[in-house]
Each structure stands twice: as C-alpha cells, then as structure tokens.
PDB file of N, CA and C in Angstrom:
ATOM      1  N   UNK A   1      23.912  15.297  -4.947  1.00  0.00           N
ATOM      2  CA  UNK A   1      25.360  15.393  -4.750  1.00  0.00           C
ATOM      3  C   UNK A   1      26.083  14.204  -5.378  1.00  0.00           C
ATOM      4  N   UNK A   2      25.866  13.012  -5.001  1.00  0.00           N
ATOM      5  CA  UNK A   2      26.451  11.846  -5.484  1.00  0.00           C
ATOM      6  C   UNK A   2      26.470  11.924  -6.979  1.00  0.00           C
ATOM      7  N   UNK A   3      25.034  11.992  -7.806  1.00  0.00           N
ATOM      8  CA  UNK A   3      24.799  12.117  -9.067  1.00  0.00           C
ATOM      9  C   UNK A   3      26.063  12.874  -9.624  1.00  0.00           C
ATOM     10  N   UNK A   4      26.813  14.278  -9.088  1.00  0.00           N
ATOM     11  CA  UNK A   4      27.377  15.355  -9.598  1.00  0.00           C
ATOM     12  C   UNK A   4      28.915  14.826  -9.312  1.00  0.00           C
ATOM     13  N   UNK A   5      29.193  13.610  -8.448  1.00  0.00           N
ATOM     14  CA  UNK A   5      30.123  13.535  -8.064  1.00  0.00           C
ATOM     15  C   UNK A   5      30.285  12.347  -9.970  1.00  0.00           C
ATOM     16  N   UNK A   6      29.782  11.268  -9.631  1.00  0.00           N
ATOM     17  CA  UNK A   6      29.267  10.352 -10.644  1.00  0.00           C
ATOM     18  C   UNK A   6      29.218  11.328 -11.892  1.00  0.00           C
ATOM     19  N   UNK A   7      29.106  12.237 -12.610  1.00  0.00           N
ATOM     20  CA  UNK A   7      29.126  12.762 -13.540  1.00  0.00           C
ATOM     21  C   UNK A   7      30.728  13.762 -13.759  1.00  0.00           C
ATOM     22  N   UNK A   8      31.228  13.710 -12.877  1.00  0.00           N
ATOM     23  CA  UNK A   8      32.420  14.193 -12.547  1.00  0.00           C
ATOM     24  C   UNK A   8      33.621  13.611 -13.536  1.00  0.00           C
ATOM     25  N   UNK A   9      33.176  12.264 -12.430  1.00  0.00           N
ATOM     26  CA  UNK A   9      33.715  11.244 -12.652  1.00  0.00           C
ATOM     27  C   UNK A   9      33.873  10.865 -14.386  1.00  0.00           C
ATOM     28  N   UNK A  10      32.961  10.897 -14.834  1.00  0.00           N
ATOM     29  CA  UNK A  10      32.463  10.287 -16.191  1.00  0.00           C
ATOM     30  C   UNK A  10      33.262  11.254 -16.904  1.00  0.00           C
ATOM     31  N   UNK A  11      33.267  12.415 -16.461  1.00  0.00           N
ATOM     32  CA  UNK A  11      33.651  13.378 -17.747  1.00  0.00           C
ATOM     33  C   UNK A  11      35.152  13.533 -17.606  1.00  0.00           C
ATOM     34  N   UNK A  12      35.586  13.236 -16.648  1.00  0.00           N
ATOM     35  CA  UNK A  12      37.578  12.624 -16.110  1.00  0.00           C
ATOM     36  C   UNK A  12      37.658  11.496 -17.067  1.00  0.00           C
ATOM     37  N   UNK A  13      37.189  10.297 -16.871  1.00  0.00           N
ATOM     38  CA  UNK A  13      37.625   9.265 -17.352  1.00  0.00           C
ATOM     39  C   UNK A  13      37.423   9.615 -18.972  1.00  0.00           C
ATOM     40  N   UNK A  14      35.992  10.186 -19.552  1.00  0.00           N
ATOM     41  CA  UNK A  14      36.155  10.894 -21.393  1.00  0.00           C
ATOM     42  C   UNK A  14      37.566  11.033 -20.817  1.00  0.00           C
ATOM     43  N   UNK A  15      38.538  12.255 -20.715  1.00  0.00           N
ATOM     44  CA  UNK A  15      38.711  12.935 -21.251  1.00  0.00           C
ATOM     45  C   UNK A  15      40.508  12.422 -20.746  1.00  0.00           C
ATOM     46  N   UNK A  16      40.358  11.742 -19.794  1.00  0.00           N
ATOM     47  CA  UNK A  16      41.612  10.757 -19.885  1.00  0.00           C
ATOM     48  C   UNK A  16      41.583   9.743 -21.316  1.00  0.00           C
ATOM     49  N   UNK A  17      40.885   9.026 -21.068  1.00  0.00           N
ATOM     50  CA  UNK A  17      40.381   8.013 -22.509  1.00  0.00           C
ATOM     51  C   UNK A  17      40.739   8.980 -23.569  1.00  0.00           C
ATOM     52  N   UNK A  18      40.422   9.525 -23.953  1.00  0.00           N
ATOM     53  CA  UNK A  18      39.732  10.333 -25.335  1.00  0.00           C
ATOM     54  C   UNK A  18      42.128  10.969 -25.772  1.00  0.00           C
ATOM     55  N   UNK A  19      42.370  11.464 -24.294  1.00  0.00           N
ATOM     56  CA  UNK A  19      43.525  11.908 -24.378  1.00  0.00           C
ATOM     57  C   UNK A  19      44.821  11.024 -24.927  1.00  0.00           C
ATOM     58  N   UNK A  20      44.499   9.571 -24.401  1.00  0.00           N
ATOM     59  CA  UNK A  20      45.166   8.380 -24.676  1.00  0.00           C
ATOM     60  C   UNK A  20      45.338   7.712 -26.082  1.00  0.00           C
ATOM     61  N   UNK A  21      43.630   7.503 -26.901  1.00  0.00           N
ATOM     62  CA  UNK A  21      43.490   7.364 -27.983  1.00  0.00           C
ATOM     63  C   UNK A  21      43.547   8.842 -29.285  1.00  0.00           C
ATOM     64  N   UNK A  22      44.129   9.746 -28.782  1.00  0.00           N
ATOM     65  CA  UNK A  22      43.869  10.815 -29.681  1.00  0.00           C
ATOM     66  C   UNK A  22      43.058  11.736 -30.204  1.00  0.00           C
ATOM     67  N   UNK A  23      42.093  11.661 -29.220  1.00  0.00           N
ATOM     68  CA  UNK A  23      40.910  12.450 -29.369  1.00  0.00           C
ATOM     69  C   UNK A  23      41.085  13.992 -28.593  1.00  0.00           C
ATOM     70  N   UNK A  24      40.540  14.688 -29.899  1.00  0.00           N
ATOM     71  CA  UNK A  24      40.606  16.632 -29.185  1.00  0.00           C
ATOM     72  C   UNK A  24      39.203  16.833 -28.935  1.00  0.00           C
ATOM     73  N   UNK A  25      39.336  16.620 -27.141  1.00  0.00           N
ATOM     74  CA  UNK A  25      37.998  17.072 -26.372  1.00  0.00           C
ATOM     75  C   UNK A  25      37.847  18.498 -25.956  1.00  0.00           C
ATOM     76  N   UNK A  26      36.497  19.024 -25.892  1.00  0.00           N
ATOM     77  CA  UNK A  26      35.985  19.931 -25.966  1.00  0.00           C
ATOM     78  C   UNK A  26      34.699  19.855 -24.365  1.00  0.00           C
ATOM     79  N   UNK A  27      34.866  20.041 -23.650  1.00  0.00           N
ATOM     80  CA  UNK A  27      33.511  20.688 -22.379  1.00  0.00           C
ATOM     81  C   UNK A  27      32.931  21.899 -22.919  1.00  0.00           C
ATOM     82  N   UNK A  28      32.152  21.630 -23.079  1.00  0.00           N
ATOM     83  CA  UNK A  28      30.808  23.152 -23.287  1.00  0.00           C
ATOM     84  C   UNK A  28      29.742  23.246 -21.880  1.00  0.00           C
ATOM     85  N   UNK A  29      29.571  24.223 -21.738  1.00  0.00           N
ATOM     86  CA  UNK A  29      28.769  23.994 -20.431  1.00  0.00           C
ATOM     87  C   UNK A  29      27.588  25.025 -20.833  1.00  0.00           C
ATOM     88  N   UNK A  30      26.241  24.179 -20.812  1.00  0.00           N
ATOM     89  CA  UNK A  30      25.411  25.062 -21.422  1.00  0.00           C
ATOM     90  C   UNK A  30      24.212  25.089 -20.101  1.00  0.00           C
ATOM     91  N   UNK A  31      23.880  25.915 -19.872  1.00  0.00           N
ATOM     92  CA  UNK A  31      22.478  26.337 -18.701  1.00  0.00           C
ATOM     93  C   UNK A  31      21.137  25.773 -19.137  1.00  0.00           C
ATOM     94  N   UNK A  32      20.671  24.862 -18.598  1.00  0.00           N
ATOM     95  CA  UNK A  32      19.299  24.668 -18.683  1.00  0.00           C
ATOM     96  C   UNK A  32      17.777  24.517 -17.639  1.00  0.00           C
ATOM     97  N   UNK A  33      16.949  24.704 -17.663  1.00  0.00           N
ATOM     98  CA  UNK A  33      16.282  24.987 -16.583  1.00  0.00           C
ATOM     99  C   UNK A  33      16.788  23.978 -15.181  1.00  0.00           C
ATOM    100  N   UNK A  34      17.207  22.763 -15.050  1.00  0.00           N
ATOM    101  CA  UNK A  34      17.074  22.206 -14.490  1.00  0.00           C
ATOM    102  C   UNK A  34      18.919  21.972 -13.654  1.00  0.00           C
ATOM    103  N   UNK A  35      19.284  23.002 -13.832  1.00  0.00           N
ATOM    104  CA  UNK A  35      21.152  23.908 -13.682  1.00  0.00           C
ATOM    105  C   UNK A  35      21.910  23.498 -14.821  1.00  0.00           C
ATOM    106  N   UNK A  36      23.016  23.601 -14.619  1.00  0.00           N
ATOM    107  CA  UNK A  36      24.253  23.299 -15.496  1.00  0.00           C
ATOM    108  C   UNK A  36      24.134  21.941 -16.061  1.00  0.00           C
ATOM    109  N   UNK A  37      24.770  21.834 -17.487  1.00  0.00           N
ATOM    110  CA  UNK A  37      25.006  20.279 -17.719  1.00  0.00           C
ATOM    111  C   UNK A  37      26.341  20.734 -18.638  1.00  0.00           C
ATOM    112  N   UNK A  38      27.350  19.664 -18.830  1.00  0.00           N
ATOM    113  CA  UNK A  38      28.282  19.981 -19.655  1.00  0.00           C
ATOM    114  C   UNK A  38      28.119  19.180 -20.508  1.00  0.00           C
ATOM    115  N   UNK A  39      28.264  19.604 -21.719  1.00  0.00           N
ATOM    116  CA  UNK A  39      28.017  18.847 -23.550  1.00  0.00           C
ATOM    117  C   UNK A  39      29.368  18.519 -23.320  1.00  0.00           C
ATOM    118  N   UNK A  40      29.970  16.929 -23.474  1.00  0.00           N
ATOM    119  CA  UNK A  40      31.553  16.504 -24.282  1.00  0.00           C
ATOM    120  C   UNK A  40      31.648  16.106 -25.350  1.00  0.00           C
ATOM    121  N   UNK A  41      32.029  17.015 -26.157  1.00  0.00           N
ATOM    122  CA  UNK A  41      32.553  16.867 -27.556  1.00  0.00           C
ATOM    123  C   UNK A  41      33.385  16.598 -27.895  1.00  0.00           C
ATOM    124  N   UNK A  42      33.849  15.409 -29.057  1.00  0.00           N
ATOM    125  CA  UNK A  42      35.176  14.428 -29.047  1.00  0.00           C
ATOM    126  C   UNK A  42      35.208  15.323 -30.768  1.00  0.00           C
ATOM    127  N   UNK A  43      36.659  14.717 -31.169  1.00  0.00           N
ATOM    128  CA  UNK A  43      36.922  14.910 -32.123  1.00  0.00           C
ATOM    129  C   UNK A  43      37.943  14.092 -32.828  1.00  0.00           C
ATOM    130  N   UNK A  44      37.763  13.549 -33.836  1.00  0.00           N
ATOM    131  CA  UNK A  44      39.070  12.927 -33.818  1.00  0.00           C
ATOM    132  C   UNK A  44      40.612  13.607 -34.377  1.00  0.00           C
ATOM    133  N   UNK A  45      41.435  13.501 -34.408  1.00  0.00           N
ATOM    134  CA  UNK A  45      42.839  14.075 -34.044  1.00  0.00           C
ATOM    135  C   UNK A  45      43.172  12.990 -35.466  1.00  0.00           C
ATOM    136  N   UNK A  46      43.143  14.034 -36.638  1.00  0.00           N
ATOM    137  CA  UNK A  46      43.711  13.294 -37.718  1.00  0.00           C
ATOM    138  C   UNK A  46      44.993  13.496 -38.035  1.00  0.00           C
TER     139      UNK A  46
END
C-alpha cells in the first residue's frame, strides 16, 4: 500500500514538474505479471 501511495506521489510531482517546465506528459499503463505499472513519458514541448 505505502509503495502505491509513494508511486502516486512520484508520478503527481512528474507531471506537475514536467507541466511547469514545458514538458507534454504522457501515463501509459501497461499490465505485467506482477499488476499494473504506469510508463511516464515526457516530451519536450518545442
């Protein structure tokens, strides 16, 4: 639980950050044996 909270977390702050400096983020959420993980993909915003 904590771990998921902590990864939560991480992918808020990307995507605040990323929003600030100009970056076009992307969440992919791909299934793997071991449950969900989400891929964050940045981009830069030319």
């Amino acid at each position: 639980m904590k771990m998921k909270k902590i990864i939560t977390f991480l992918i808020i702050g990307v995507l605040g950050t990323s929003a600030k400096h100009g970056y076009a983020v992307r969440i992919t959420r791909v299934s793997i044996p071991f449950g969900p993980q989400y891929i964050v993909s940045g981009v830069w915003r030319q």
